[in-house]
PDB file of N, CA and C in Angstrom:
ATOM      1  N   UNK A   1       0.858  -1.157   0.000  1.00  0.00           N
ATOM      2  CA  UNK A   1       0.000   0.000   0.000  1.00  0.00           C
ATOM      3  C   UNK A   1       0.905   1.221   0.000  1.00  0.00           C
ATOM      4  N   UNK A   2       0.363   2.044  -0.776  1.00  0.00           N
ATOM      5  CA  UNK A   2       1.279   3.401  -1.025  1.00  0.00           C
ATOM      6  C   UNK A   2       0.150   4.561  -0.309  1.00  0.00           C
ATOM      7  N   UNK A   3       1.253   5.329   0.349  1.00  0.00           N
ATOM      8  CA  UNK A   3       0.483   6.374   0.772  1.00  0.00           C
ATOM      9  C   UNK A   3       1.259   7.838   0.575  1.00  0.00           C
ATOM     10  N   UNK A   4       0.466   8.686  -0.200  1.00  0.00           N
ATOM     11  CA  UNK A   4       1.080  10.118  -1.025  1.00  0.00           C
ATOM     12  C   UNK A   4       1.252  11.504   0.229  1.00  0.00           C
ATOM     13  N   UNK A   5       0.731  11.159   1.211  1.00  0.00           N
ATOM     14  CA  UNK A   5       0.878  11.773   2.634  1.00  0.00           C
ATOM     15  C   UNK A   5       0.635  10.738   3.815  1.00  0.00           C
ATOM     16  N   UNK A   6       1.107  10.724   4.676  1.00  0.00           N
ATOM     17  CA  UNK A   6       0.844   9.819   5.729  1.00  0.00           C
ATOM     18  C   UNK A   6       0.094  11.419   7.155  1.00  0.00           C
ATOM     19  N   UNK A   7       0.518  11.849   7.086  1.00  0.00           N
ATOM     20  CA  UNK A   7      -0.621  12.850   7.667  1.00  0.00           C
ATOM     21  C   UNK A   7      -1.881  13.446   7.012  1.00  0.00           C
ATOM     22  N   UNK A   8      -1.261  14.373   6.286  1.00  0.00           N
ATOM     23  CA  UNK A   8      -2.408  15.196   5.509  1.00  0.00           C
ATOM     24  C   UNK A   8      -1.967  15.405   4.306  1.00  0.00           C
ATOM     25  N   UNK A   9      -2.476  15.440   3.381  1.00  0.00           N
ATOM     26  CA  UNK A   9      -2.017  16.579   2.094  1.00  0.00           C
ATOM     27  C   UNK A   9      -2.507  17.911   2.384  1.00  0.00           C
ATOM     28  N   UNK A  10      -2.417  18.290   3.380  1.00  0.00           N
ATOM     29  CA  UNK A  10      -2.834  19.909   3.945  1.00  0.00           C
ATOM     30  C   UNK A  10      -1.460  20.497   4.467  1.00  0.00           C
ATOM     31  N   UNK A  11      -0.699  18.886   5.162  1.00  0.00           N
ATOM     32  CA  UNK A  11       1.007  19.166   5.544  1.00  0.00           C
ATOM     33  C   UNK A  11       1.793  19.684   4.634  1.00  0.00           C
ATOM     34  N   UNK A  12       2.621  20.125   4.097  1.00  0.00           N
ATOM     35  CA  UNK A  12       3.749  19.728   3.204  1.00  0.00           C
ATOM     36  C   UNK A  12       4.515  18.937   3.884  1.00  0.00           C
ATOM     37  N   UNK A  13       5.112  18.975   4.701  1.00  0.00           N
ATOM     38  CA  UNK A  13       6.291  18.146   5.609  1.00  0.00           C
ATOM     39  C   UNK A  13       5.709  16.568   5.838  1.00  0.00           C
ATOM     40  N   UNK A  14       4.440  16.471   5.399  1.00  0.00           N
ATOM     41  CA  UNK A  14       3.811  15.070   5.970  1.00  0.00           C
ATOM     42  C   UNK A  14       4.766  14.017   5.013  1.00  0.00           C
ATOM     43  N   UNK A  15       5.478  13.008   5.219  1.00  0.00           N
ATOM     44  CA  UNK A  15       6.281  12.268   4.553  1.00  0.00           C
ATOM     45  C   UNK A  15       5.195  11.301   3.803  1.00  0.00           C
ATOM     46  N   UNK A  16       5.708  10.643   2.262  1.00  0.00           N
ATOM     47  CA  UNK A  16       4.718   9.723   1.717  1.00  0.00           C
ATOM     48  C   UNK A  16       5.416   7.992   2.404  1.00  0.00           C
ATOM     49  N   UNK A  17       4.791   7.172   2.617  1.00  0.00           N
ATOM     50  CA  UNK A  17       4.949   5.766   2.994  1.00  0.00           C
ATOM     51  C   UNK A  17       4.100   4.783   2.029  1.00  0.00           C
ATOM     52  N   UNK A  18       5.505   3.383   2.239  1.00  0.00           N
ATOM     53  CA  UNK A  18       5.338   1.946   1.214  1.00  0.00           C
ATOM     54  C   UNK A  18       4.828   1.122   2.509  1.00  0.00           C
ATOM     55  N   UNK A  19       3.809   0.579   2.986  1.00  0.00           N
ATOM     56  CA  UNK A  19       3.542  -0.676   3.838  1.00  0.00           C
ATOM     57  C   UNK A  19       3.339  -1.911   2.875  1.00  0.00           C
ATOM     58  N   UNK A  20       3.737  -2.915   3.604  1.00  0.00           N
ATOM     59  CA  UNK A  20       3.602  -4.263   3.128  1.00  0.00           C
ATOM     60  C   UNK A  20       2.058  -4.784   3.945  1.00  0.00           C
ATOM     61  N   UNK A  21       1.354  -5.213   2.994  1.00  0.00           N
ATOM     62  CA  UNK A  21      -0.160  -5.407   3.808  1.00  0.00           C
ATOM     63  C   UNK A  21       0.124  -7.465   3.694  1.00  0.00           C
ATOM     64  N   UNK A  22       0.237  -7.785   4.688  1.00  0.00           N
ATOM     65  CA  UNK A  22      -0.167  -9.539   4.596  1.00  0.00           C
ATOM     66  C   UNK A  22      -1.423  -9.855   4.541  1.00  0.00           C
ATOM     67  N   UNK A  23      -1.843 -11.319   4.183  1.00  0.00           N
ATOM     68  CA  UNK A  23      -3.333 -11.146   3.363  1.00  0.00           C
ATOM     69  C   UNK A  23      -4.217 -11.040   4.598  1.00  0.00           C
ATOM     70  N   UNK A  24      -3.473 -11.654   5.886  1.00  0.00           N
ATOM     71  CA  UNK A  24      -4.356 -11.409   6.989  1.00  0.00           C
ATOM     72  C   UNK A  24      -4.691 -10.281   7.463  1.00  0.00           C
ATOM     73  N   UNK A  25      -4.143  -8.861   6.447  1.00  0.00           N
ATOM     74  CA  UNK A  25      -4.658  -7.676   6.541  1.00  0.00           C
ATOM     75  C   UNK A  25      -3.645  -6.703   7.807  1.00  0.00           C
ATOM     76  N   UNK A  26      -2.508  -7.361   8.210  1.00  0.00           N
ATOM     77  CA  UNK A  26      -1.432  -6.855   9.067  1.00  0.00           C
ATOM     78  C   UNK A  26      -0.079  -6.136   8.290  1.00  0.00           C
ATOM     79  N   UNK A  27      -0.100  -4.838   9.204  1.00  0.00           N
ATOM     80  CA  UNK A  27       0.537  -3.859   7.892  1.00  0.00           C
ATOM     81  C   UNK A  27       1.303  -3.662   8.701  1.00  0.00           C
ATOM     82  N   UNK A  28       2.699  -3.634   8.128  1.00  0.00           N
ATOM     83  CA  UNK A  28       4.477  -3.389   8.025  1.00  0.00           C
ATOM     84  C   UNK A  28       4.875  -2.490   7.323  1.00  0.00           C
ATOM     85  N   UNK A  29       5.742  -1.194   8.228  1.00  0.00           N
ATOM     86  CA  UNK A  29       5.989  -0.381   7.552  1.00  0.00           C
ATOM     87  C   UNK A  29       7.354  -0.769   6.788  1.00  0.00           C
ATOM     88  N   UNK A  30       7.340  -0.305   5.335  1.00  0.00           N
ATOM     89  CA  UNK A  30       8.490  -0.497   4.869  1.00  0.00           C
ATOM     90  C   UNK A  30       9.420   0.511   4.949  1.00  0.00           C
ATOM     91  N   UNK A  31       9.086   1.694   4.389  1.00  0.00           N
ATOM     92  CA  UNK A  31       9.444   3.097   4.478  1.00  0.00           C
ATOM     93  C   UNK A  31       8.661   4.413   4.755  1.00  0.00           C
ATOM     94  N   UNK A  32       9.348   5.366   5.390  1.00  0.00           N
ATOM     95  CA  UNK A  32       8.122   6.277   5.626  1.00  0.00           C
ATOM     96  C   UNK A  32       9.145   7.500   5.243  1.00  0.00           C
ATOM     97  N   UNK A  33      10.230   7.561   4.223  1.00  0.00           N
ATOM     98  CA  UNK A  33      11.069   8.351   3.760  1.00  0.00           C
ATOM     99  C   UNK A  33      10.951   8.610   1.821  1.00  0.00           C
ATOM    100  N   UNK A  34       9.512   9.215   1.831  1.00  0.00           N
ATOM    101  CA  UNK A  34       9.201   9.171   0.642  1.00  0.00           C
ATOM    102  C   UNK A  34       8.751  10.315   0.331  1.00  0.00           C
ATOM    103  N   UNK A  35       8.724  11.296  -0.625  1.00  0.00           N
ATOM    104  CA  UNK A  35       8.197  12.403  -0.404  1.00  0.00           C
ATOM    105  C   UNK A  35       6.697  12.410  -2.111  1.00  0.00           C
ATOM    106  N   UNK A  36       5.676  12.490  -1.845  1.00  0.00           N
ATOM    107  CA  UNK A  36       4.654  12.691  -2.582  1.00  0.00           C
ATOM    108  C   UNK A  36       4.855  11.402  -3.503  1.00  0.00           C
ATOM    109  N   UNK A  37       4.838  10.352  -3.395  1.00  0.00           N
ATOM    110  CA  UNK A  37       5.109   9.028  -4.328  1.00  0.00           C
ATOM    111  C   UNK A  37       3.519   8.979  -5.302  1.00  0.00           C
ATOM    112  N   UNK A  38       4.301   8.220  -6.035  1.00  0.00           N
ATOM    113  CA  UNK A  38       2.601   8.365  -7.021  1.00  0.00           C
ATOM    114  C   UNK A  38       2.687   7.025  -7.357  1.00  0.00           C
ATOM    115  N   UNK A  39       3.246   6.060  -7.838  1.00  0.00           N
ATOM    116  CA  UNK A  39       2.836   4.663  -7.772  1.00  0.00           C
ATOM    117  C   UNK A  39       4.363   3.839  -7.439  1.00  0.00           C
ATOM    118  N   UNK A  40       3.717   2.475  -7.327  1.00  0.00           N
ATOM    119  CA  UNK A  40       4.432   1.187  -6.957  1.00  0.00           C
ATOM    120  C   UNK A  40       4.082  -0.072  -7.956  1.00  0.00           C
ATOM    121  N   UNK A  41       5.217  -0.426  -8.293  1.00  0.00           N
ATOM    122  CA  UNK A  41       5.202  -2.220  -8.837  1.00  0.00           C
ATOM    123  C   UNK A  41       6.180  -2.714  -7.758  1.00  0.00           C
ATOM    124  N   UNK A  42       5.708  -4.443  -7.752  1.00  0.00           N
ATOM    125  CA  UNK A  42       6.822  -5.163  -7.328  1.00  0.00           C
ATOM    126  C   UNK A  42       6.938  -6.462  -7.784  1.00  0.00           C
ATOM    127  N   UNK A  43       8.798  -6.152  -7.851  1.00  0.00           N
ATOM    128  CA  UNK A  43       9.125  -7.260  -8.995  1.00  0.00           C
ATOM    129  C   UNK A  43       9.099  -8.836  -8.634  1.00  0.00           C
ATOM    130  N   UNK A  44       9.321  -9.787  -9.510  1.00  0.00           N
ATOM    131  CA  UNK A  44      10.244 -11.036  -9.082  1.00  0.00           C
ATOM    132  C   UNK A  44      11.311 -11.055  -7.997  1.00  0.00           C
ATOM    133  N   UNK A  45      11.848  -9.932  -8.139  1.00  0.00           N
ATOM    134  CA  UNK A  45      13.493  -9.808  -7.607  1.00  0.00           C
ATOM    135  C   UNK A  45      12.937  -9.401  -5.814  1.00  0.00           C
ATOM    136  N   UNK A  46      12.115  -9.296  -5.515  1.00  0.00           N
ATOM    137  CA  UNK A  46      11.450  -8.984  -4.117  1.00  0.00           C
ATOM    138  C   UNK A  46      12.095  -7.679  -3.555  1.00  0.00           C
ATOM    139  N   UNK A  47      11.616  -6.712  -4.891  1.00  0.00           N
ATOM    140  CA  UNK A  47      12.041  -5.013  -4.643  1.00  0.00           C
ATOM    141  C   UNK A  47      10.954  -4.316  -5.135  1.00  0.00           C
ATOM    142  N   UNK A  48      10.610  -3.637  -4.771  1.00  0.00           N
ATOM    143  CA  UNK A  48       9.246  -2.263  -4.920  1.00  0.00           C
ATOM    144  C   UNK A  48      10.049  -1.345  -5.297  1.00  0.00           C
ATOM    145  N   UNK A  49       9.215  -1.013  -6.464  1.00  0.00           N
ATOM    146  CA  UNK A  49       9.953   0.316  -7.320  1.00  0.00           C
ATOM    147  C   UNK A  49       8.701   1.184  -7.158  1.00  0.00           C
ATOM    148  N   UNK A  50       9.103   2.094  -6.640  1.00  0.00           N
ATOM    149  CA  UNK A  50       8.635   3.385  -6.570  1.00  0.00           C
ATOM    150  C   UNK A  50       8.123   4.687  -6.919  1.00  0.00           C
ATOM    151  N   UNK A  51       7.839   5.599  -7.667  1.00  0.00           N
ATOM    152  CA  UNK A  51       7.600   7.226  -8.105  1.00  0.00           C
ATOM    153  C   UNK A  51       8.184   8.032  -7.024  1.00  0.00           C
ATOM    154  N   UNK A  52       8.948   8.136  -7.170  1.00  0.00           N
ATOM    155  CA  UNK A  52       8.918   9.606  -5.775  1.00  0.00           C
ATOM    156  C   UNK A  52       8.909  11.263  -6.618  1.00  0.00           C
ATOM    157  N   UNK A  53       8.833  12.120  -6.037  1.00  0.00           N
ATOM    158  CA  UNK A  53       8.475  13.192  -6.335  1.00  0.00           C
ATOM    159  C   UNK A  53       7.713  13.374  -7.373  1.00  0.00           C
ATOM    160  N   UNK A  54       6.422  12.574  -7.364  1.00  0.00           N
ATOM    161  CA  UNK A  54       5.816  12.421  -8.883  1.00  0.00           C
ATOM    162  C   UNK A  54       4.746  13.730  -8.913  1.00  0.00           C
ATOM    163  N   UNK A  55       4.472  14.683  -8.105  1.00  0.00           N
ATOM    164  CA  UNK A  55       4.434  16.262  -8.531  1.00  0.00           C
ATOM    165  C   UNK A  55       5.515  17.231  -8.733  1.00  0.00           C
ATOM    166  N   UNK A  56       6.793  16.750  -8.910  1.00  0.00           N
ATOM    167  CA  UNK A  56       7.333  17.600  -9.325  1.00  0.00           C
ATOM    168  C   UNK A  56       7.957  17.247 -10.818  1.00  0.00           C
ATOM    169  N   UNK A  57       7.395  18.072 -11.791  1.00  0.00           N
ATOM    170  CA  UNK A  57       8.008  18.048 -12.956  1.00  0.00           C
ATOM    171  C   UNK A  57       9.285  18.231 -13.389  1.00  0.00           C
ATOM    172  N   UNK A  58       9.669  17.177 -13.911  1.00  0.00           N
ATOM    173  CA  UNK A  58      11.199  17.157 -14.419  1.00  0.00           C
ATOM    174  C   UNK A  58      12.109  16.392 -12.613  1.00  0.00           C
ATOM    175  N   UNK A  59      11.625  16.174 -12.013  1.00  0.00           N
ATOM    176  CA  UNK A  59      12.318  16.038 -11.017  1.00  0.00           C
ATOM    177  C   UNK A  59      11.983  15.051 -10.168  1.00  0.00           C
ATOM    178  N   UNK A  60      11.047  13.979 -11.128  1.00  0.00           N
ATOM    179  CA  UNK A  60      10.976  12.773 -10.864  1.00  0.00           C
ATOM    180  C   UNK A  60      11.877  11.748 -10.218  1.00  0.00           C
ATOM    181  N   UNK A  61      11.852  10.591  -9.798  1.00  0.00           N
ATOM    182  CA  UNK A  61      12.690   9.857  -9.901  1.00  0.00           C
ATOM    183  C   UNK A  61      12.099   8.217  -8.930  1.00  0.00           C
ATOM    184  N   UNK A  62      12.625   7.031  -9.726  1.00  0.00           N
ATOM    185  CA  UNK A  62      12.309   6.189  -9.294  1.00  0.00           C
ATOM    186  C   UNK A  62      12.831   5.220  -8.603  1.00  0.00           C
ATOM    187  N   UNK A  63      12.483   5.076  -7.099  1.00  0.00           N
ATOM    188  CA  UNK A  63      13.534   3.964  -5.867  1.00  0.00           C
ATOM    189  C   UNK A  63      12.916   2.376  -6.303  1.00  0.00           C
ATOM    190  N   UNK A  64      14.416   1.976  -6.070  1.00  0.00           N
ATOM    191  CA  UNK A  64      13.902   0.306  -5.555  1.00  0.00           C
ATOM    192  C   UNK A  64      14.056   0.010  -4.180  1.00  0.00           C
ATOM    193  N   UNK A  65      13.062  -0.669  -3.473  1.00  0.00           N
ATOM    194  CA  UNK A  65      12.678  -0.206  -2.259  1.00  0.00           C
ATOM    195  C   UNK A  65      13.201  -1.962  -2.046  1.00  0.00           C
ATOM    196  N   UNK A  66      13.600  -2.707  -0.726  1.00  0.00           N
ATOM    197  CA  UNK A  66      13.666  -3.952  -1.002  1.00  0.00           C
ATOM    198  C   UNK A  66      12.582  -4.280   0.087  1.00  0.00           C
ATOM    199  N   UNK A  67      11.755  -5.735   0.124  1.00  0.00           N
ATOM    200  CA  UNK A  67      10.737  -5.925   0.502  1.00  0.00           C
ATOM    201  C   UNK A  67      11.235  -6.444   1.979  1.00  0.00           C
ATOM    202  N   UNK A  68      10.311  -6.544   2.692  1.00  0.00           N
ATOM    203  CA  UNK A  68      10.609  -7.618   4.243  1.00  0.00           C
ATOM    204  C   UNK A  68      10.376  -8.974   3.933  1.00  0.00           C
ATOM    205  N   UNK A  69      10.412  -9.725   4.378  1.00  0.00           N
ATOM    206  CA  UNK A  69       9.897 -10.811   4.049  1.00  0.00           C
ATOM    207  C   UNK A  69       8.912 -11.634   5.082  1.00  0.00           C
TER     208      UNK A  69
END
């Protein structure tokens, strides 16, 4: 689960966060050092790739995040 503010989008400073949800619905934070993320895949390789700064134009850029297990 991706989240584009973990406080508010009213914050600026509110950081964006990757949780790992298990199917029993128990959520693990992965990272909470993300700033405005806009989407997630995750690969074979058991890494989450990321959007980060995906409102800022031209100044994109995309993390591989590695998973918990």
């Amino acid at each position: 689960m991706l989240e584009i503010a973990t406080n508010s989008l009213l914050d600026p400073t509110s950081p964006g966060a990757l949780w790992r949800v298990s199917k029993s619905g128990k959520k693990t934070l992965v990272t909470d050092a993300l700033t405005a993320p806009g989407g997630v895949a995750v690969g074979k390789d058991g890494l989450a790739y990321v959007t980060n700064f995906s409102i800022s134009a031209g100044g994109g850029q995309v993390l591989s995040v590695p998973l918990p297990r």
